[in-house]
PDB file of N, CA and C in Angstrom:
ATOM      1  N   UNK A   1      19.171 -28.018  63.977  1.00  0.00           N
ATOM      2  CA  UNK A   1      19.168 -29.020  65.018  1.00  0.00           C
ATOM      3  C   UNK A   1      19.061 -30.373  64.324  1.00  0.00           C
ATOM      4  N   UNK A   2      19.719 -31.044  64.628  1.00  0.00           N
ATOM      5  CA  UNK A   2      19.715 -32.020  64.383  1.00  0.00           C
ATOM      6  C   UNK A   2      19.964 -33.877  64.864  1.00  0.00           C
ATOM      7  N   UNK A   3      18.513 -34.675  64.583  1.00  0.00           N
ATOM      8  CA  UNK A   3      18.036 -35.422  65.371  1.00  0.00           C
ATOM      9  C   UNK A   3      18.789 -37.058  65.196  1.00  0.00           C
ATOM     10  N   UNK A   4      19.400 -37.256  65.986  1.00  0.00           N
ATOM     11  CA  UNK A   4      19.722 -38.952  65.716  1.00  0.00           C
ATOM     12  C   UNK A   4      19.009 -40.113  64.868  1.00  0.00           C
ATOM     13  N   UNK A   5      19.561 -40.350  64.022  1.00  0.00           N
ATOM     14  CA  UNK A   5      18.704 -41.864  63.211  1.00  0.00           C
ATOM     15  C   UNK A   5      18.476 -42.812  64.087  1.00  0.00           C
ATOM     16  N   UNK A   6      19.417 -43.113  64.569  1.00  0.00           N
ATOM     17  CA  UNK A   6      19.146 -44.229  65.623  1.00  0.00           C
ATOM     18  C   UNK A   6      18.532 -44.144  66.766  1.00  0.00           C
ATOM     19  N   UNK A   7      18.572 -42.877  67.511  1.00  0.00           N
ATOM     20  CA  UNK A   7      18.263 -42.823  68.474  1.00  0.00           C
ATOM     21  C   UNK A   7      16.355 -42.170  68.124  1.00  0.00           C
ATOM     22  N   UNK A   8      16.060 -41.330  66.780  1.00  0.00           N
ATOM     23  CA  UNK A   8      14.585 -41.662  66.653  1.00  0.00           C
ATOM     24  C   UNK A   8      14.339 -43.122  66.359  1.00  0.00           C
ATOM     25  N   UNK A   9      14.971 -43.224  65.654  1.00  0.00           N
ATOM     26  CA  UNK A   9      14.289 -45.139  65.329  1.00  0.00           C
ATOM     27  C   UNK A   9      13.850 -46.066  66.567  1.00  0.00           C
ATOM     28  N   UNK A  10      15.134 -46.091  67.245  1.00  0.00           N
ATOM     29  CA  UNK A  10      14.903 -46.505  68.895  1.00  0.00           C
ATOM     30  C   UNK A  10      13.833 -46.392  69.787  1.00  0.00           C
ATOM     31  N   UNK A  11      13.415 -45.092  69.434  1.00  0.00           N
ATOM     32  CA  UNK A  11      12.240 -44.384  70.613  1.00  0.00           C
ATOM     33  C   UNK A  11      11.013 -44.628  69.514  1.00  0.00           C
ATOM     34  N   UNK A  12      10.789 -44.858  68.111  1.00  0.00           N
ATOM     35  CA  UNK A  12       9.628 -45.285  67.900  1.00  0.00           C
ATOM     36  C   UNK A  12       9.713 -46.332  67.510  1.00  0.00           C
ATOM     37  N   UNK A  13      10.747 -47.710  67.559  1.00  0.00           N
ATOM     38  CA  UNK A  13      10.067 -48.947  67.741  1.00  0.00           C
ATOM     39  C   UNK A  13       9.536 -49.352  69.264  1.00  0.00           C
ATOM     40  N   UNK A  14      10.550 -48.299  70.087  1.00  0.00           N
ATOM     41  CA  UNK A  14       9.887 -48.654  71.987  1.00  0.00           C
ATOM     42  C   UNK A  14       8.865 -48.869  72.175  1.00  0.00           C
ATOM     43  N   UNK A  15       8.278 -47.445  71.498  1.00  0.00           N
ATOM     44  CA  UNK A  15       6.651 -46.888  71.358  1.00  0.00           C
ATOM     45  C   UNK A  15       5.874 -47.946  70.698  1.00  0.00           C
ATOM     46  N   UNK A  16       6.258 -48.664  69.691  1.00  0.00           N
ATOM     47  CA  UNK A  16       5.459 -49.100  68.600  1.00  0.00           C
ATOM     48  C   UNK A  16       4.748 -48.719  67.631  1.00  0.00           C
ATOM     49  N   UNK A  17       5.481 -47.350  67.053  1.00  0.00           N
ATOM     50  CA  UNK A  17       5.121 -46.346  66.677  1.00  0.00           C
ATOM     51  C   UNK A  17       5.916 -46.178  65.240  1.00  0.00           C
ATOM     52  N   UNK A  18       4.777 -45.966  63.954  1.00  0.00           N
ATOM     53  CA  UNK A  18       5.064 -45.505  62.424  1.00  0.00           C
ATOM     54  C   UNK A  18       5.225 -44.709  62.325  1.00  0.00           C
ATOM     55  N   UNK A  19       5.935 -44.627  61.125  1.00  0.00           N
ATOM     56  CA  UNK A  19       6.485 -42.624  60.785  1.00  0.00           C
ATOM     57  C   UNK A  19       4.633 -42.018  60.328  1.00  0.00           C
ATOM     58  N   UNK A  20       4.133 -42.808  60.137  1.00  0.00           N
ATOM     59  CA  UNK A  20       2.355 -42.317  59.551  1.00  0.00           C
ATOM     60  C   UNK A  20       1.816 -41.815  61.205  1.00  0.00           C
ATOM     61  N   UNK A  21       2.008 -42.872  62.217  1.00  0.00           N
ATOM     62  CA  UNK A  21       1.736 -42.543  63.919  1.00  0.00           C
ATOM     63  C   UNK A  21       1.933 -41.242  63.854  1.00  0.00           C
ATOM     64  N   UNK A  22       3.736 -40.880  64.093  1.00  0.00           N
ATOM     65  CA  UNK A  22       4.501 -40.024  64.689  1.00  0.00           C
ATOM     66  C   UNK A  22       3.786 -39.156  63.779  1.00  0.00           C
ATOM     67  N   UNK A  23       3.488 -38.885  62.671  1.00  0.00           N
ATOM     68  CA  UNK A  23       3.517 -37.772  61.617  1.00  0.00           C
ATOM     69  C   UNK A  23       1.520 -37.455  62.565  1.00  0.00           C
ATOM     70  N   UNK A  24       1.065 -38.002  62.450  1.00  0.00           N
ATOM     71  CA  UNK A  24      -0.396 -37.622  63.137  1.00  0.00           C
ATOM     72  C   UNK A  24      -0.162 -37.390  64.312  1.00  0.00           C
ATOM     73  N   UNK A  25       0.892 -37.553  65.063  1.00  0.00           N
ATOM     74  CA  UNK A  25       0.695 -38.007  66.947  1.00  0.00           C
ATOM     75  C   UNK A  25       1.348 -36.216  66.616  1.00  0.00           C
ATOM     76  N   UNK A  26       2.223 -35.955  65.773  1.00  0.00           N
ATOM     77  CA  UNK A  26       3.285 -34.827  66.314  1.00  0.00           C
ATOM     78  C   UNK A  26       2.966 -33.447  65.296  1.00  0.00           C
ATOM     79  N   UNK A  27       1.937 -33.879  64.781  1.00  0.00           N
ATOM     80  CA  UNK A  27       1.540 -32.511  63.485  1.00  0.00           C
ATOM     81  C   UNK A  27       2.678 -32.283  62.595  1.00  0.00           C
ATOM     82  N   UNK A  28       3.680 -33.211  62.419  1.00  0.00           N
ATOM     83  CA  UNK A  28       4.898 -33.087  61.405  1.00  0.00           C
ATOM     84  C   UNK A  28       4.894 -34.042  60.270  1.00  0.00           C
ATOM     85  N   UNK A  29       4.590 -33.897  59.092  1.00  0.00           N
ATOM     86  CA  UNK A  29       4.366 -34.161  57.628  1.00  0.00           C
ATOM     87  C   UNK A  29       5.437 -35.266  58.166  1.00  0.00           C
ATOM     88  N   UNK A  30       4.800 -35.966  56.804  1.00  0.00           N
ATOM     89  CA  UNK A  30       5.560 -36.921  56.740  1.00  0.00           C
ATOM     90  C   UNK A  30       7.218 -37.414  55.819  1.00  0.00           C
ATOM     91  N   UNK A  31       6.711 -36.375  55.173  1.00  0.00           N
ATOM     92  CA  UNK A  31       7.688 -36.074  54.382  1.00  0.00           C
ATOM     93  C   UNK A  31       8.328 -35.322  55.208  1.00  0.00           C
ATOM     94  N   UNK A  32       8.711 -34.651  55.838  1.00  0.00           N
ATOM     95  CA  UNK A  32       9.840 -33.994  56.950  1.00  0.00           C
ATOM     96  C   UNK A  32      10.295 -34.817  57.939  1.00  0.00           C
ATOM     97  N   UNK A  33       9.214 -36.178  58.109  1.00  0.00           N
ATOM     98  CA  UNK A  33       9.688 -36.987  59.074  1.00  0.00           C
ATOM     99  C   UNK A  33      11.107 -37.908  58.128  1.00  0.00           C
ATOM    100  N   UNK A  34      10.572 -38.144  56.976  1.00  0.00           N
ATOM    101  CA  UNK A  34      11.554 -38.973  55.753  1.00  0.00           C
ATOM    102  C   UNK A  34      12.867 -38.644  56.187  1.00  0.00           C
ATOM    103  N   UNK A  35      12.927 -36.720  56.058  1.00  0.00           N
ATOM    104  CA  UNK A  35      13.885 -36.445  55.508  1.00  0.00           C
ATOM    105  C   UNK A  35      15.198 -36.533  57.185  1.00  0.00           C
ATOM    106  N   UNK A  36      14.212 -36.135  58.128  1.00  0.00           N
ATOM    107  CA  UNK A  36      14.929 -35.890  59.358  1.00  0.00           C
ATOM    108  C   UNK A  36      15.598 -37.438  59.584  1.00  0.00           C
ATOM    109  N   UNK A  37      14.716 -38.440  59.516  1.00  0.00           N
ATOM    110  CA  UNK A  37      15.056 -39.876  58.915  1.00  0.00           C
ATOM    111  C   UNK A  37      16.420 -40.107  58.185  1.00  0.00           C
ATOM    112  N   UNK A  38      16.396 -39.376  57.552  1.00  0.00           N
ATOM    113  CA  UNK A  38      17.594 -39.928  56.529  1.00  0.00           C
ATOM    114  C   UNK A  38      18.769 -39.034  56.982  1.00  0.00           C
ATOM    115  N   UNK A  39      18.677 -38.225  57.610  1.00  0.00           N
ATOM    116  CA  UNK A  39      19.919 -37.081  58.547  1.00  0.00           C
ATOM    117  C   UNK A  39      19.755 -35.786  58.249  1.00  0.00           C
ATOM    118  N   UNK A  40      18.580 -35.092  57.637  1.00  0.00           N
ATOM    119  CA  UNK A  40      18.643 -33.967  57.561  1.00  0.00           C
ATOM    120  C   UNK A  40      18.332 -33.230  58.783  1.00  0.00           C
ATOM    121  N   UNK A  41      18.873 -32.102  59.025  1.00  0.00           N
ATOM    122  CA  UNK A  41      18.768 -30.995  60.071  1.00  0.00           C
ATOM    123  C   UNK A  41      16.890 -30.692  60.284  1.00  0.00           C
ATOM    124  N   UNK A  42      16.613 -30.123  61.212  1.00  0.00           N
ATOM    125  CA  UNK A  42      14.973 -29.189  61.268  1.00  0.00           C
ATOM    126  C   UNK A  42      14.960 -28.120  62.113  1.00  0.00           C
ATOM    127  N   UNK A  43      13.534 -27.963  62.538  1.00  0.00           N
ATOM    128  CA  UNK A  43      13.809 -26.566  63.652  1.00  0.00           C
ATOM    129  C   UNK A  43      13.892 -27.292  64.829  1.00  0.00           C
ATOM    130  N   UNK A  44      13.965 -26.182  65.682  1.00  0.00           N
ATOM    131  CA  UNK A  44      13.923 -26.530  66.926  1.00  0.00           C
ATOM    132  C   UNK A  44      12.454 -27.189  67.528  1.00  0.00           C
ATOM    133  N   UNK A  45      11.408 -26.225  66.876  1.00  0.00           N
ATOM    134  CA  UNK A  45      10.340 -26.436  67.524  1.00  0.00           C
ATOM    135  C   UNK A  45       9.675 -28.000  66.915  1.00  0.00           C
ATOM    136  N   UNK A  46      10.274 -28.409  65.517  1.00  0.00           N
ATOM    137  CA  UNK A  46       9.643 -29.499  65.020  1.00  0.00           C
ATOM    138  C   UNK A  46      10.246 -30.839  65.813  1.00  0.00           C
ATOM    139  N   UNK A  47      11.500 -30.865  65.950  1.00  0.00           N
ATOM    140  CA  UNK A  47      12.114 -31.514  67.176  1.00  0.00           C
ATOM    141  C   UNK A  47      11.659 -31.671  67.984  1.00  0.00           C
ATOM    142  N   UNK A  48      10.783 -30.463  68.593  1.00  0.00           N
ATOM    143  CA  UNK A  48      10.197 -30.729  70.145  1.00  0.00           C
ATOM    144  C   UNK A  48       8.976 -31.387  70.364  1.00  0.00           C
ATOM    145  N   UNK A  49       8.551 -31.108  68.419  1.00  0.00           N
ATOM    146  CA  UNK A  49       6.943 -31.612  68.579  1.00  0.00           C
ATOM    147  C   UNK A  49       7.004 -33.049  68.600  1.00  0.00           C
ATOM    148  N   UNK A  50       8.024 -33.548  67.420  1.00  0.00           N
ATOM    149  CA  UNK A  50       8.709 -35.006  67.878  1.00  0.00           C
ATOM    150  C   UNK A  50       8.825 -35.832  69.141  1.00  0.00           C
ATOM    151  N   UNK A  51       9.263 -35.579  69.658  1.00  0.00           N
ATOM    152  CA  UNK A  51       9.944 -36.023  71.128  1.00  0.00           C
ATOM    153  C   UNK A  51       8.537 -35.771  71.898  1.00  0.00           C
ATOM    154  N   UNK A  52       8.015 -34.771  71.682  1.00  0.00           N
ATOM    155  CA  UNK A  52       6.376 -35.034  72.862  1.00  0.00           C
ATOM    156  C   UNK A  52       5.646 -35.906  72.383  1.00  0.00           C
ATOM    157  N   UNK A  53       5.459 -36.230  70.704  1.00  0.00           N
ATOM    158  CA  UNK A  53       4.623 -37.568  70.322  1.00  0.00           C
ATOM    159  C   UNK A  53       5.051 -38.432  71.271  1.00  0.00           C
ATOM    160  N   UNK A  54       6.581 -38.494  71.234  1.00  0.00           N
ATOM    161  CA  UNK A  54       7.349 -39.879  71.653  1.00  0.00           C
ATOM    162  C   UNK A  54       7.284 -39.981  72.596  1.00  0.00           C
ATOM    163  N   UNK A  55       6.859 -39.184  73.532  1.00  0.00           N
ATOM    164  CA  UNK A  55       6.761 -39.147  75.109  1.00  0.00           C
ATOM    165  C   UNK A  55       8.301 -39.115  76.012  1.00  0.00           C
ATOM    166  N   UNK A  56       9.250 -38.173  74.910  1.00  0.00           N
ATOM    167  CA  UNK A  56      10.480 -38.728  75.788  1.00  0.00           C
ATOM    168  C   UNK A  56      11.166 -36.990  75.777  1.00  0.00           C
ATOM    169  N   UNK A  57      12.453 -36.827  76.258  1.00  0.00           N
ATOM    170  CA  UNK A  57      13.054 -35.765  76.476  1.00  0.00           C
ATOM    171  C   UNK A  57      13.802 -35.106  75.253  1.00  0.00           C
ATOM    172  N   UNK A  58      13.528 -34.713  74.611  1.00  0.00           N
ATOM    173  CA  UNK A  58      14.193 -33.479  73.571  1.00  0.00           C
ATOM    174  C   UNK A  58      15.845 -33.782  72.983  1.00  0.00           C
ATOM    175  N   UNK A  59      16.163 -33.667  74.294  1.00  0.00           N
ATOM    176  CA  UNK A  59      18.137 -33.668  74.675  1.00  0.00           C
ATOM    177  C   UNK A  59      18.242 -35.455  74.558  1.00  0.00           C
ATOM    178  N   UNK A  60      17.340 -36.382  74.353  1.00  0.00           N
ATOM    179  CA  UNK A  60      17.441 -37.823  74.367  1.00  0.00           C
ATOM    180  C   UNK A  60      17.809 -38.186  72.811  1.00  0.00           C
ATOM    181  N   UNK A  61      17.098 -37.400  72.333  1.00  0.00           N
ATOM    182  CA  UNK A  61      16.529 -37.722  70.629  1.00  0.00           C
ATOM    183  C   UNK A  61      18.064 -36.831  69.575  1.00  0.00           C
ATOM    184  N   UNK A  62      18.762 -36.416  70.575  1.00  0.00           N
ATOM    185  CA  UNK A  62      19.714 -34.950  69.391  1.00  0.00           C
ATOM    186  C   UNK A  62      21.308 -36.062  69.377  1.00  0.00           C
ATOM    187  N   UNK A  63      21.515 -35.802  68.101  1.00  0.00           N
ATOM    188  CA  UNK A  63      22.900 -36.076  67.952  1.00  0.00           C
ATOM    189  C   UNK A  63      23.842 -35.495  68.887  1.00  0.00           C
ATOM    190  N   UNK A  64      25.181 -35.991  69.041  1.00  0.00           N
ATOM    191  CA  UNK A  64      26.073 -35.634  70.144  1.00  0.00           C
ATOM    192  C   UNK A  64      26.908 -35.189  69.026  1.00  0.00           C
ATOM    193  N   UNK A  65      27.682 -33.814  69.129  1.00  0.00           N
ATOM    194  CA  UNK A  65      28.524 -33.158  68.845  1.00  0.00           C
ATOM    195  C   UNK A  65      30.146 -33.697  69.492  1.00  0.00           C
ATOM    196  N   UNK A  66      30.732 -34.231  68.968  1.00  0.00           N
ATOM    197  CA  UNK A  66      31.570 -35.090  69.680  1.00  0.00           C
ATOM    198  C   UNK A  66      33.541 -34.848  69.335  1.00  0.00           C
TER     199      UNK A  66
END
């Protein structure tokens, strides 16, 4: 699965929210936050833990297959 750069970046400057925040708010290292950051793929479930820090919808945060 794999998560939008822009569209995480988006939802944690909304928030006002650091990859150090998100990494405490969502139980996901920070170093996995880096990498998802830079375009790497993750699971499903680390995705989801993402998007509930962020307070937003799952399907908001995912790249479009286009």
């Amino acid at each position: 699965m794999r998560i939008s750069r822009k569209k995480l970046a988006t939802a944690m400057i909304d928030r006002d929210v650091n990859v150090l925040q998100l990494s405490e708010r969502s139980g996901v290292s920070r170093a996995t936050l880096a990498a998802i950051r830079s375009g790497k793929s993750c699971a499903e479930c680390t995705a989801q833990k993402i998007a509930e820090a962020l307070g937003v919808e799952l399907e908001s945060l995912l790249e479009r297959n286009l």
